[in-house]
PDB file of N, CA and C in Angstrom:
ATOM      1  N   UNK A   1       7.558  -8.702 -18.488  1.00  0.00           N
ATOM      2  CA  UNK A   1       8.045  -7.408 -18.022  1.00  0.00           C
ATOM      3  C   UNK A   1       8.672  -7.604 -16.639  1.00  0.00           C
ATOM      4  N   UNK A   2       9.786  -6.964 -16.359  1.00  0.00           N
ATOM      5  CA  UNK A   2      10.578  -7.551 -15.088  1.00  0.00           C
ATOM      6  C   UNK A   2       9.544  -6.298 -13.961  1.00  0.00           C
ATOM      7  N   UNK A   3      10.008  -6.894 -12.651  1.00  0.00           N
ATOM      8  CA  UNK A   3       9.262  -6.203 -11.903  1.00  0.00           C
ATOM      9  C   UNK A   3       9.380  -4.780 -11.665  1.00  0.00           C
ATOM     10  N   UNK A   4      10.438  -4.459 -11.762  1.00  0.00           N
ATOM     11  CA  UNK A   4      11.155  -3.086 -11.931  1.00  0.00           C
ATOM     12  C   UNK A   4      10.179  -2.307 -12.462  1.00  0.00           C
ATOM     13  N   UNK A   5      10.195  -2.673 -14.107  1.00  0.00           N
ATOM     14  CA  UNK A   5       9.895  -1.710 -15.482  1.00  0.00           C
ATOM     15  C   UNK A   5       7.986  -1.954 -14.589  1.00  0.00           C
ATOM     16  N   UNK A   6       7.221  -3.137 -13.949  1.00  0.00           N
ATOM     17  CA  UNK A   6       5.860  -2.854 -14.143  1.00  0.00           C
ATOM     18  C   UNK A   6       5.713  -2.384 -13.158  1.00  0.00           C
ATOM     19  N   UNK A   7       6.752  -2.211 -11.678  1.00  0.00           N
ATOM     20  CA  UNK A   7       6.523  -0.917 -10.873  1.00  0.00           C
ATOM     21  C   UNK A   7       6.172   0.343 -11.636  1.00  0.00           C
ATOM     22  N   UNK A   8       6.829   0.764 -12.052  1.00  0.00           N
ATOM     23  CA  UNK A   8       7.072   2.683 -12.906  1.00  0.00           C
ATOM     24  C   UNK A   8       5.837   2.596 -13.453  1.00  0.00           C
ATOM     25  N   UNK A   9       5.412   1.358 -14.483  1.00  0.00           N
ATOM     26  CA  UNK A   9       4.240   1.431 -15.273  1.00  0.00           C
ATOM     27  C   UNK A   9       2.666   1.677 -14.067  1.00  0.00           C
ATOM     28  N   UNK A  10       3.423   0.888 -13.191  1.00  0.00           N
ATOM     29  CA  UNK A  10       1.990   1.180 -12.241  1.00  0.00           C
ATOM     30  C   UNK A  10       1.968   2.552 -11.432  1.00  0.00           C
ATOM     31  N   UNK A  11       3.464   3.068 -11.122  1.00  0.00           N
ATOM     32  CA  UNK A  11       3.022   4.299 -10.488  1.00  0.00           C
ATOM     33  C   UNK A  11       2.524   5.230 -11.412  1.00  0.00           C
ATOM     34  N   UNK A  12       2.969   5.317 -12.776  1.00  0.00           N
ATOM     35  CA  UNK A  12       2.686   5.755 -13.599  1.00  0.00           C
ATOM     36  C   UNK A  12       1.086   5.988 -14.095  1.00  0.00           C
ATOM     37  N   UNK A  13       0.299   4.855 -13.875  1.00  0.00           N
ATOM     38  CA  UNK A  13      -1.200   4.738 -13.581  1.00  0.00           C
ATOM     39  C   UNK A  13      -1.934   4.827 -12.515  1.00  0.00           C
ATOM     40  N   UNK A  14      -1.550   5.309 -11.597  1.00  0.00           N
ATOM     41  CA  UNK A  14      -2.222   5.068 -10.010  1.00  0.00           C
ATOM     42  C   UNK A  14      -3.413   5.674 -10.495  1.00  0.00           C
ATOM     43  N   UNK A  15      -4.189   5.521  -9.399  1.00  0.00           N
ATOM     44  CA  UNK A  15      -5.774   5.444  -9.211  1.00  0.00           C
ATOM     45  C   UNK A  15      -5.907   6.950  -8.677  1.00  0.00           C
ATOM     46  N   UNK A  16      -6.923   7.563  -8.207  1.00  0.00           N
ATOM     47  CA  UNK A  16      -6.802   9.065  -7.500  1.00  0.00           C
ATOM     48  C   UNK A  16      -6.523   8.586  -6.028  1.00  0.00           C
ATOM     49  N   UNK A  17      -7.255   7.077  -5.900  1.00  0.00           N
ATOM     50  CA  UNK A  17      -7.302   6.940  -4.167  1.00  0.00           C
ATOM     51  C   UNK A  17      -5.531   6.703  -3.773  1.00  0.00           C
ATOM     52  N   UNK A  18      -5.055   5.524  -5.128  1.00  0.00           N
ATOM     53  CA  UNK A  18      -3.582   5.674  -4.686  1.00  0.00           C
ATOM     54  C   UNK A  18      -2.788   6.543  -4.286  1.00  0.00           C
ATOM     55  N   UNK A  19      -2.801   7.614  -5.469  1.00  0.00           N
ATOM     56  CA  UNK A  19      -2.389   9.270  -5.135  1.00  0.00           C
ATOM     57  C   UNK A  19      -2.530  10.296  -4.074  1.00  0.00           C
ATOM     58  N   UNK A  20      -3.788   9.740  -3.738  1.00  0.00           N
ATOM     59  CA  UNK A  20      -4.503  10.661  -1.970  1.00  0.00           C
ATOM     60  C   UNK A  20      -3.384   9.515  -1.043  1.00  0.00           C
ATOM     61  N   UNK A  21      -3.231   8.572  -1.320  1.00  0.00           N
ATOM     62  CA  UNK A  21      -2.602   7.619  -0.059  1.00  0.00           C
ATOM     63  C   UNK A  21      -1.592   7.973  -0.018  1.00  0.00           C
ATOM     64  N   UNK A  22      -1.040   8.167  -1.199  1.00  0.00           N
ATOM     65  CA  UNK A  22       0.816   8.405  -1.084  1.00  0.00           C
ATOM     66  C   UNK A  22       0.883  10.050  -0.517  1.00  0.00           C
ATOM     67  N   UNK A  23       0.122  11.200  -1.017  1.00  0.00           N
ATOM     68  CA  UNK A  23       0.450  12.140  -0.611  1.00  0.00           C
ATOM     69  C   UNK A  23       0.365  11.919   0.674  1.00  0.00           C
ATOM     70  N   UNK A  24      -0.537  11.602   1.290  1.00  0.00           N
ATOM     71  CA  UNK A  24      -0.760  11.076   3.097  1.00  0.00           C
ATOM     72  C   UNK A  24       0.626  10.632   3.037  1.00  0.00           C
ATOM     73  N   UNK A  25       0.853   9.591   2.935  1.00  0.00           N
ATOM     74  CA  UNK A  25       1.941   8.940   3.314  1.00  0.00           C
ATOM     75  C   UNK A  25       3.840   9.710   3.149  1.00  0.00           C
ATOM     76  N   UNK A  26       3.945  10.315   2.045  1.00  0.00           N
ATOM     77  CA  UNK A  26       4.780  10.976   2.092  1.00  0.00           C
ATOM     78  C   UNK A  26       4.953  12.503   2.349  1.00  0.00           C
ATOM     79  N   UNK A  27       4.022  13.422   2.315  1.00  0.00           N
ATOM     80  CA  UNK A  27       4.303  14.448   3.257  1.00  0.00           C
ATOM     81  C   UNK A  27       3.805  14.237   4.664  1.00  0.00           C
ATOM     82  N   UNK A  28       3.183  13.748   5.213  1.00  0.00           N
ATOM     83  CA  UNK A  28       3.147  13.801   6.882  1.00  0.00           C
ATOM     84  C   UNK A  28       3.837  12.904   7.039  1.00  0.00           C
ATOM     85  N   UNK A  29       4.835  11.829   6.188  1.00  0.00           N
ATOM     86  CA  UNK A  29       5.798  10.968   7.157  1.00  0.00           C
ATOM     87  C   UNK A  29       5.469  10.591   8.093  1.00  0.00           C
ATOM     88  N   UNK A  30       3.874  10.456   8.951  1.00  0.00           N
ATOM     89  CA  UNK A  30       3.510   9.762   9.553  1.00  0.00           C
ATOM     90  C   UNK A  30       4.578   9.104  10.981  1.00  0.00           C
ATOM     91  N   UNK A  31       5.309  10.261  11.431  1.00  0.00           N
ATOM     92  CA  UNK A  31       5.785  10.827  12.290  1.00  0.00           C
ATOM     93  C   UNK A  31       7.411   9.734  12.439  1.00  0.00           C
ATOM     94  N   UNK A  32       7.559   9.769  11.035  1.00  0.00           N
ATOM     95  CA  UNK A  32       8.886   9.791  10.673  1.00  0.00           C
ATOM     96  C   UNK A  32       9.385   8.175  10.507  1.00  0.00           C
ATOM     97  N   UNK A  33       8.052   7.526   9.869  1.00  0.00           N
ATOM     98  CA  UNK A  33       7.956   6.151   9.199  1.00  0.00           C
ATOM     99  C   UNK A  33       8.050   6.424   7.683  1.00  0.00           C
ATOM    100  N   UNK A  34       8.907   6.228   6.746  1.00  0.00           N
ATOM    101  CA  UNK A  34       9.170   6.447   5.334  1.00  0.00           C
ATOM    102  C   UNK A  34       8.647   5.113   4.465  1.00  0.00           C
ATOM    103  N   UNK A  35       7.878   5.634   3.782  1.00  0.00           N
ATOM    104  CA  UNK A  35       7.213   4.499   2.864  1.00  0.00           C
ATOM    105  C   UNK A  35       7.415   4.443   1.438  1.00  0.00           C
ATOM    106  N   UNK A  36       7.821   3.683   0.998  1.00  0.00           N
ATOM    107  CA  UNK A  36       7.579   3.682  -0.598  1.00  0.00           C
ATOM    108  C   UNK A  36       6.615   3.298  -1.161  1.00  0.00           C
ATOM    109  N   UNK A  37       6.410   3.164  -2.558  1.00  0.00           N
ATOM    110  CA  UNK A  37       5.611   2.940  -3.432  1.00  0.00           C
ATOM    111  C   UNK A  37       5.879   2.195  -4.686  1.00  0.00           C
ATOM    112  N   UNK A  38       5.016   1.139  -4.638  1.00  0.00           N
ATOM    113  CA  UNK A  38       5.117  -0.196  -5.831  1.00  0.00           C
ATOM    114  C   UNK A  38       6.246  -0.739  -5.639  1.00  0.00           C
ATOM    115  N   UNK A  39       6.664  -1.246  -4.580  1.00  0.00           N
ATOM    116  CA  UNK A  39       7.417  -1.968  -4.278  1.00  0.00           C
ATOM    117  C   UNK A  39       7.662  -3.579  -4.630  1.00  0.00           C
ATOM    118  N   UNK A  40       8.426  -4.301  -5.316  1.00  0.00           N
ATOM    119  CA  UNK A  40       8.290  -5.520  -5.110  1.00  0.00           C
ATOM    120  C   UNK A  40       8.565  -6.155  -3.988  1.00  0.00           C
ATOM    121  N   UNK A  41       7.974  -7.317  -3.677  1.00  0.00           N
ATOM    122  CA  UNK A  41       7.957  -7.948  -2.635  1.00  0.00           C
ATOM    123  C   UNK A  41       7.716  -9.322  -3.213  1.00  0.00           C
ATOM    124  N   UNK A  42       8.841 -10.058  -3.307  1.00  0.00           N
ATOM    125  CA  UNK A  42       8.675 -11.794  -3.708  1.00  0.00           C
ATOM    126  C   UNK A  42       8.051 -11.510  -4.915  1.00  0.00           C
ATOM    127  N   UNK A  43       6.809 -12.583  -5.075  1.00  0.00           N
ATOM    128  CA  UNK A  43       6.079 -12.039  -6.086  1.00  0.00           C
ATOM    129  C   UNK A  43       5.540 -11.158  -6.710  1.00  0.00           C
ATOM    130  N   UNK A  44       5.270 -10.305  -5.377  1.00  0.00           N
ATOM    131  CA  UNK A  44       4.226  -9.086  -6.011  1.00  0.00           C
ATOM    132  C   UNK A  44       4.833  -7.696  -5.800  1.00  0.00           C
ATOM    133  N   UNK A  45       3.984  -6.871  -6.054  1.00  0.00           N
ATOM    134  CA  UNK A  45       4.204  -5.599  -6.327  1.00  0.00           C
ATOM    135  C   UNK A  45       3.362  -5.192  -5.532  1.00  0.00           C
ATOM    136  N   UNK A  46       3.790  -4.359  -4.126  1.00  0.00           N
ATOM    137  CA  UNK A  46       2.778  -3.507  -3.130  1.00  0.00           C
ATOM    138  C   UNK A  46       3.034  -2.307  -3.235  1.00  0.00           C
ATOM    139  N   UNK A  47       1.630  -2.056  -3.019  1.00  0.00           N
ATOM    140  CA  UNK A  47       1.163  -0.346  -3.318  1.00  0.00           C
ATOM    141  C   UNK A  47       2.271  -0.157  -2.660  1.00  0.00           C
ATOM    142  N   UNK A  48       2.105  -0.068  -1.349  1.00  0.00           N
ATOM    143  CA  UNK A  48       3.101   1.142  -0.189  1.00  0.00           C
ATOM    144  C   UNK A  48       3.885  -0.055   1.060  1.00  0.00           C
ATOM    145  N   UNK A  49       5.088   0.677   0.876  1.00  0.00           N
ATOM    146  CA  UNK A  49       5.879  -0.524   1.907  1.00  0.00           C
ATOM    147  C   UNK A  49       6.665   0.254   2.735  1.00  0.00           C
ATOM    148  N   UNK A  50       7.005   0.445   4.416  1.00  0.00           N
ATOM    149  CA  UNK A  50       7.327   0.864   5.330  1.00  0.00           C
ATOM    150  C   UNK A  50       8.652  -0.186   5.731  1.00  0.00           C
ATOM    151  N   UNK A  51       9.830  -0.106   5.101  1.00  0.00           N
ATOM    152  CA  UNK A  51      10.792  -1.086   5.622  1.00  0.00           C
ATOM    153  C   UNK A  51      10.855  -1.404   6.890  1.00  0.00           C
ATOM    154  N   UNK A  52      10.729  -0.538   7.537  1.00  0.00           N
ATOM    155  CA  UNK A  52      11.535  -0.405   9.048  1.00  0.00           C
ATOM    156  C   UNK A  52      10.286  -1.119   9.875  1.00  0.00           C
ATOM    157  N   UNK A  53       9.062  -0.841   9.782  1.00  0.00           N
ATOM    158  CA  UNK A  53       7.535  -1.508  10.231  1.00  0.00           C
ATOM    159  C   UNK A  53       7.308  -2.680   9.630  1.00  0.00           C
ATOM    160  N   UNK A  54       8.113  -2.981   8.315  1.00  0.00           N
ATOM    161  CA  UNK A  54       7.623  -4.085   8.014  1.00  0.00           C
ATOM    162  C   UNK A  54       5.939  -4.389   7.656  1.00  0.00           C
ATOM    163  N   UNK A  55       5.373  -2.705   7.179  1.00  0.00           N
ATOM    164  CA  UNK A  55       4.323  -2.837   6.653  1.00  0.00           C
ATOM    165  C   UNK A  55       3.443  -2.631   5.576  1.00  0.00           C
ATOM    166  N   UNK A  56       2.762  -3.178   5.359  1.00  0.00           N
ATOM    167  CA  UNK A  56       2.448  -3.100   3.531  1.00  0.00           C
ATOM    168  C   UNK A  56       0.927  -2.241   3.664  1.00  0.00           C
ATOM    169  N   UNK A  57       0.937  -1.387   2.814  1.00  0.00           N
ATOM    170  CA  UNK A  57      -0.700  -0.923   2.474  1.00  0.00           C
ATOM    171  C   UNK A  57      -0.758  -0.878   1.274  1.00  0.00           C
ATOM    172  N   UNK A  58      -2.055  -1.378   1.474  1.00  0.00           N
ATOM    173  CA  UNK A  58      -2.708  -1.417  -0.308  1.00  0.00           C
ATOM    174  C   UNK A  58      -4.186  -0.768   0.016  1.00  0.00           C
ATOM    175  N   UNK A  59      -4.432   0.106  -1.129  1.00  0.00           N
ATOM    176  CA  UNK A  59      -5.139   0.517  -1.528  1.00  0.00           C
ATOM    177  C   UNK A  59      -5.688  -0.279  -2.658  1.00  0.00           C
ATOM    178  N   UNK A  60      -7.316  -1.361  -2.083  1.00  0.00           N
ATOM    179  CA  UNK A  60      -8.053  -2.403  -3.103  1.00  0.00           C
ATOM    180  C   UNK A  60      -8.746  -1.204  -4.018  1.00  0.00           C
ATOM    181  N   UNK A  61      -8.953  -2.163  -5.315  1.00  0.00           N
ATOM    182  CA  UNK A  61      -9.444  -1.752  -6.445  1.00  0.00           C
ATOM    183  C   UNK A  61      -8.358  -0.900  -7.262  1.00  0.00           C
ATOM    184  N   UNK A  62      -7.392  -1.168  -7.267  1.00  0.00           N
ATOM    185  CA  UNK A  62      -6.125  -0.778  -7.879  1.00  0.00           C
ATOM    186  C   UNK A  62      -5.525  -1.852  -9.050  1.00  0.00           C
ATOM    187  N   UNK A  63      -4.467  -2.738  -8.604  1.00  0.00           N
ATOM    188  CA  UNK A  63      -4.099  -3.919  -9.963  1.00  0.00           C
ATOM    189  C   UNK A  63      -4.598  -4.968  -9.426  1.00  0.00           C
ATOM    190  N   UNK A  64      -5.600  -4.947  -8.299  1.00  0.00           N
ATOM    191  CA  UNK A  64      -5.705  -6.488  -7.886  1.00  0.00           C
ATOM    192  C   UNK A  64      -6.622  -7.177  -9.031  1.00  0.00           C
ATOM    193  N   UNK A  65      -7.096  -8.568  -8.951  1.00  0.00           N
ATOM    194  CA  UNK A  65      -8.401  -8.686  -9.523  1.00  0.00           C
ATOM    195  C   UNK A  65      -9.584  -8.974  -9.332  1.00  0.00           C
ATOM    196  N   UNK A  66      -9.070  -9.745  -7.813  1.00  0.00           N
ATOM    197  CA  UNK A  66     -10.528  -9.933  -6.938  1.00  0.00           C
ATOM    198  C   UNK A  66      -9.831 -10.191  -5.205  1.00  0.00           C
ATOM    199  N   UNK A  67     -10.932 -10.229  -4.984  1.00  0.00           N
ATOM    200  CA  UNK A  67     -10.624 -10.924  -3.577  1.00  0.00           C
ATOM    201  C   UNK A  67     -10.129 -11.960  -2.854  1.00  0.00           C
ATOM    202  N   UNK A  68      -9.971 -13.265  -4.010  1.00  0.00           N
ATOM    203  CA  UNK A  68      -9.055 -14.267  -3.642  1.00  0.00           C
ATOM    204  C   UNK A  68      -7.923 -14.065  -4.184  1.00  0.00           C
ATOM    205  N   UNK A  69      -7.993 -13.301  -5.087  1.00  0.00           N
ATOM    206  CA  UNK A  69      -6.195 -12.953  -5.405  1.00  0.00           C
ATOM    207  C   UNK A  69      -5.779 -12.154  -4.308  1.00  0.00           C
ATOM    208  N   UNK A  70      -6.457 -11.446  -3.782  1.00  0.00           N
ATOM    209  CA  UNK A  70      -5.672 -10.256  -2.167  1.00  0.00           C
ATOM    210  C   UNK A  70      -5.958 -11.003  -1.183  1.00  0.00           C
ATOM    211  N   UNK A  71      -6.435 -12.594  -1.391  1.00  0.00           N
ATOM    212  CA  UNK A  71      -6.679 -13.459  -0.177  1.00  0.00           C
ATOM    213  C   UNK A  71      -4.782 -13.987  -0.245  1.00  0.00           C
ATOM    214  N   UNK A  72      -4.833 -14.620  -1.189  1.00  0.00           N
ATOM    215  CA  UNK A  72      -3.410 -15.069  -1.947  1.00  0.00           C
ATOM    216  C   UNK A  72      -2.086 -14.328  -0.856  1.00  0.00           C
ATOM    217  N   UNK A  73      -2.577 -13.189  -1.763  1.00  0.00           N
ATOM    218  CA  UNK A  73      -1.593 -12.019  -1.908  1.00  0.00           C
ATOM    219  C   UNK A  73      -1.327 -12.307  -0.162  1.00  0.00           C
ATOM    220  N   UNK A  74      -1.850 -11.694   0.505  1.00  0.00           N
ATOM    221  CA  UNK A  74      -1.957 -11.561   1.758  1.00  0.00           C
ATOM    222  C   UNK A  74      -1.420 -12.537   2.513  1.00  0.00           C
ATOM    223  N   UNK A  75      -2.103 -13.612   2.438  1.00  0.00           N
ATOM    224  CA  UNK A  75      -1.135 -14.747   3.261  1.00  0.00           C
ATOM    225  C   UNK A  75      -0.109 -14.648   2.945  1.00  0.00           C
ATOM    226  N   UNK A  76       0.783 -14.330   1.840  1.00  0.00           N
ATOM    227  CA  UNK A  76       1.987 -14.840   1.301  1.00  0.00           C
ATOM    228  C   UNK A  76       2.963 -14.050   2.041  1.00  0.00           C
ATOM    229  N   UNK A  77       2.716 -12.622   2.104  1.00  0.00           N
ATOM    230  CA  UNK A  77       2.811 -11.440   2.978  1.00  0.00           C
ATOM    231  C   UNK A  77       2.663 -11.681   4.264  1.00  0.00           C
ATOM    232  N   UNK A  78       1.980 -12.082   5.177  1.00  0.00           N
ATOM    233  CA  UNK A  78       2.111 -12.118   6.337  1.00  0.00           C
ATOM    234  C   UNK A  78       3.014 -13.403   6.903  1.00  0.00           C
ATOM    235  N   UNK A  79       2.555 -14.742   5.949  1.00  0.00           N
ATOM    236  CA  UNK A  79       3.984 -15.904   5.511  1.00  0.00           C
ATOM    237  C   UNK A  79       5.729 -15.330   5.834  1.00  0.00           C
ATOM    238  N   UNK A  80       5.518 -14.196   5.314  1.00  0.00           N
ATOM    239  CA  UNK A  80       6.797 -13.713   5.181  1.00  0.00           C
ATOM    240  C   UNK A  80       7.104 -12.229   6.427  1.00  0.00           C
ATOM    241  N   UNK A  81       6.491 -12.145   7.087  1.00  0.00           N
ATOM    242  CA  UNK A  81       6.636 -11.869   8.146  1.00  0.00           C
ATOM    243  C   UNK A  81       6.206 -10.007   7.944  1.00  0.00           C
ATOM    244  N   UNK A  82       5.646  -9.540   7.127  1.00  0.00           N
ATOM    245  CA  UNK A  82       4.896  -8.609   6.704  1.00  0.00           C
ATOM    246  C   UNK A  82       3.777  -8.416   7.426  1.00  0.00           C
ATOM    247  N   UNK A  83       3.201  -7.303   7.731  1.00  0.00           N
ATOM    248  CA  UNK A  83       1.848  -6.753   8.620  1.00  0.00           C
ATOM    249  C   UNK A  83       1.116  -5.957   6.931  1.00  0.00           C
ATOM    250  N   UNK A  84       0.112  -6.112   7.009  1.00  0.00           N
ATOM    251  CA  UNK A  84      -0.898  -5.811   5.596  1.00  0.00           C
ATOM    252  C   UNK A  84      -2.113  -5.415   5.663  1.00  0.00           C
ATOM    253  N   UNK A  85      -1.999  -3.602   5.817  1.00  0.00           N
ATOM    254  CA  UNK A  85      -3.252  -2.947   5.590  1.00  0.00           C
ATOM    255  C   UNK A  85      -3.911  -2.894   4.648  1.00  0.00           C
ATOM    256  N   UNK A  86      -5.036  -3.027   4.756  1.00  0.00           N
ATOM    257  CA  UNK A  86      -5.800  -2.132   3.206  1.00  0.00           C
ATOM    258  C   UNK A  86      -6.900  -1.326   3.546  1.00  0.00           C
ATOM    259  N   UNK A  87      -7.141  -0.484   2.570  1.00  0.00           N
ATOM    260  CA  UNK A  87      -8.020   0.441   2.517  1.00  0.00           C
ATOM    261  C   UNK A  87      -8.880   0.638   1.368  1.00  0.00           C
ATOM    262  N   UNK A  88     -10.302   0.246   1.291  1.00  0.00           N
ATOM    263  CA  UNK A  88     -10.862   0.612  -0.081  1.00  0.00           C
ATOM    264  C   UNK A  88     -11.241   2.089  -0.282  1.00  0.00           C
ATOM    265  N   UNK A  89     -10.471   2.133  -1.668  1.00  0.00           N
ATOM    266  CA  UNK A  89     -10.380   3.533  -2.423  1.00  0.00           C
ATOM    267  C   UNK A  89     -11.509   4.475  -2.110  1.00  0.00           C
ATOM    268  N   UNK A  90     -12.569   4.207  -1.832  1.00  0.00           N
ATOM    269  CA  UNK A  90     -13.651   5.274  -1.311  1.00  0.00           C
ATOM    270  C   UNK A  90     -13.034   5.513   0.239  1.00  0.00           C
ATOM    271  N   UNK A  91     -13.009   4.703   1.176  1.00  0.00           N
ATOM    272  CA  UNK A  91     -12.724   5.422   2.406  1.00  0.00           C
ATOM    273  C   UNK A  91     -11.373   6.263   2.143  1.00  0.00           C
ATOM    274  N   UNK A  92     -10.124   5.839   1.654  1.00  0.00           N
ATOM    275  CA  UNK A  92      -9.076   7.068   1.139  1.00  0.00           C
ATOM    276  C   UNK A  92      -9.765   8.526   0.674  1.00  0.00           C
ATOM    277  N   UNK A  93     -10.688   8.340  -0.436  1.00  0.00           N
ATOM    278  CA  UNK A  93     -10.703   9.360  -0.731  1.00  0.00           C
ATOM    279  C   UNK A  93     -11.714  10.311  -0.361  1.00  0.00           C
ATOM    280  N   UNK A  94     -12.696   9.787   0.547  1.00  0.00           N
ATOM    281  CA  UNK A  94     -13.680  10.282   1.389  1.00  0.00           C
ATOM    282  C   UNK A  94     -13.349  10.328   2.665  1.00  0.00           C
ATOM    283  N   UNK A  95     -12.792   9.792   3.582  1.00  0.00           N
ATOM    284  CA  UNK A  95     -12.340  10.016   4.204  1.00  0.00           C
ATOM    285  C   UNK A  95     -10.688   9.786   4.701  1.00  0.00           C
ATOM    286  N   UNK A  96      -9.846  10.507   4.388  1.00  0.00           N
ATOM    287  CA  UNK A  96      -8.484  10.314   4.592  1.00  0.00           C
ATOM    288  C   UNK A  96      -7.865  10.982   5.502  1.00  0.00           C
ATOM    289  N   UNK A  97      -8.296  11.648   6.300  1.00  0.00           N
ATOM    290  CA  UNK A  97      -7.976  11.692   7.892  1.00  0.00           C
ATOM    291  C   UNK A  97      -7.940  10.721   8.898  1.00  0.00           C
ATOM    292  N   UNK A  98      -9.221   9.861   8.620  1.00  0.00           N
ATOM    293  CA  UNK A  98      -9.662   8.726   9.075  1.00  0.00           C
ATOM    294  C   UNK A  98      -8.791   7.393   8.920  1.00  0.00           C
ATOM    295  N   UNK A  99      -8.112   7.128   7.561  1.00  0.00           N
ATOM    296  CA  UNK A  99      -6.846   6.254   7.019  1.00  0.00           C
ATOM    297  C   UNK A  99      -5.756   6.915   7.641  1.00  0.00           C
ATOM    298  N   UNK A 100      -5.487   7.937   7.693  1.00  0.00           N
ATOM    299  CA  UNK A 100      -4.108   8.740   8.340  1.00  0.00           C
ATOM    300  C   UNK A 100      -4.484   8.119   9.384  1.00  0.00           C
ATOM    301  N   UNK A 101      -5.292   8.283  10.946  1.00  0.00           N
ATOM    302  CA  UNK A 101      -5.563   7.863  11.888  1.00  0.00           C
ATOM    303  C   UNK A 101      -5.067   7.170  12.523  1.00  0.00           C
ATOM    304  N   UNK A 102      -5.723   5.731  11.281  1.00  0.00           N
ATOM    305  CA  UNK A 102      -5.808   4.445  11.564  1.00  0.00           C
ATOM    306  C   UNK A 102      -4.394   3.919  11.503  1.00  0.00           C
ATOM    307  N   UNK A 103      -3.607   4.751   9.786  1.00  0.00           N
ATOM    308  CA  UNK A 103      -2.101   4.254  10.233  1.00  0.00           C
ATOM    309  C   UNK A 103      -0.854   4.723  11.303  1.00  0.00           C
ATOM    310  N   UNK A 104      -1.014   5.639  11.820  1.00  0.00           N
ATOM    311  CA  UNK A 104      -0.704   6.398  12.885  1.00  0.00           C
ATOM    312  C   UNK A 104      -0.808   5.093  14.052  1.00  0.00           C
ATOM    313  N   UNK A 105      -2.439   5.212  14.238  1.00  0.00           N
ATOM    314  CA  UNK A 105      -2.086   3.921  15.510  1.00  0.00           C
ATOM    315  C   UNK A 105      -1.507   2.819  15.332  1.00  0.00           C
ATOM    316  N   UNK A 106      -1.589   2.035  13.934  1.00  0.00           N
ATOM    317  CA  UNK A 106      -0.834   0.684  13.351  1.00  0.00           C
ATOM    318  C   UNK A 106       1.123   0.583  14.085  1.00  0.00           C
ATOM    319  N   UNK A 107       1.186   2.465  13.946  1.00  0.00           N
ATOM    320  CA  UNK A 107       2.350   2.645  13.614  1.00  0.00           C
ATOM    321  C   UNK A 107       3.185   3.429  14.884  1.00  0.00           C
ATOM    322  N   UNK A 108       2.000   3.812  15.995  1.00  0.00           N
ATOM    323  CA  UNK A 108       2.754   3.819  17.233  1.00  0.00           C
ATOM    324  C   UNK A 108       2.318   2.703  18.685  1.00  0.00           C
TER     325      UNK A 108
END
């Protein structure tokens, strides 16, 4: 499946925590940093990507499969000159003021 078609398939499945992230992320524009979603990047496919910051968030427990694959993932990403948040899906969705916050300061 080219990366394209398994973007759509994945936004198409997001998680609830993905969904709480993106609404964060695209209505408060996060003071006018624009992010997308399922982005490819080289190999992979990131949750949320900020061109202009050059920054990636992922929300774990989504398509990863473990922790040395987002060990992987990650170096390859910062290799390439990428900055790489994550957030596990309980703090998004329990607390997501707290993730807003945190990317706010990342991001001024």
């Amino acid at each position: 499946m080219a990366k394209t078609a398994q973007a759509k398939v994945l936004r198409r499945n997001a998680t609830e925590a993905e969904k709480r992230l993106w609404t964060l992320l695209r209505d408060r524009r996060l003071g006018g940093w624009k992010f997308r979603r399922q982005v490819p990047l080289g190999p992979y496919i990131v949750d949320f990507y900020c061109s202009d910051a050059k920054l990636v968030v992922e929300a774990d427990g989504g398509q990863h499969a473990d922790s040395a694959s987002d060990e992987i993932r990650t170096a390859w990403l910062v290799k390439n000159g990428y900055d790489v948040k994550r957030f596990w899906n309980n703090d998004i969705l329990s607390n997501s003021e707290g993730v807003f916050n945190e990317l706010i300061a990342i991001l001024t």
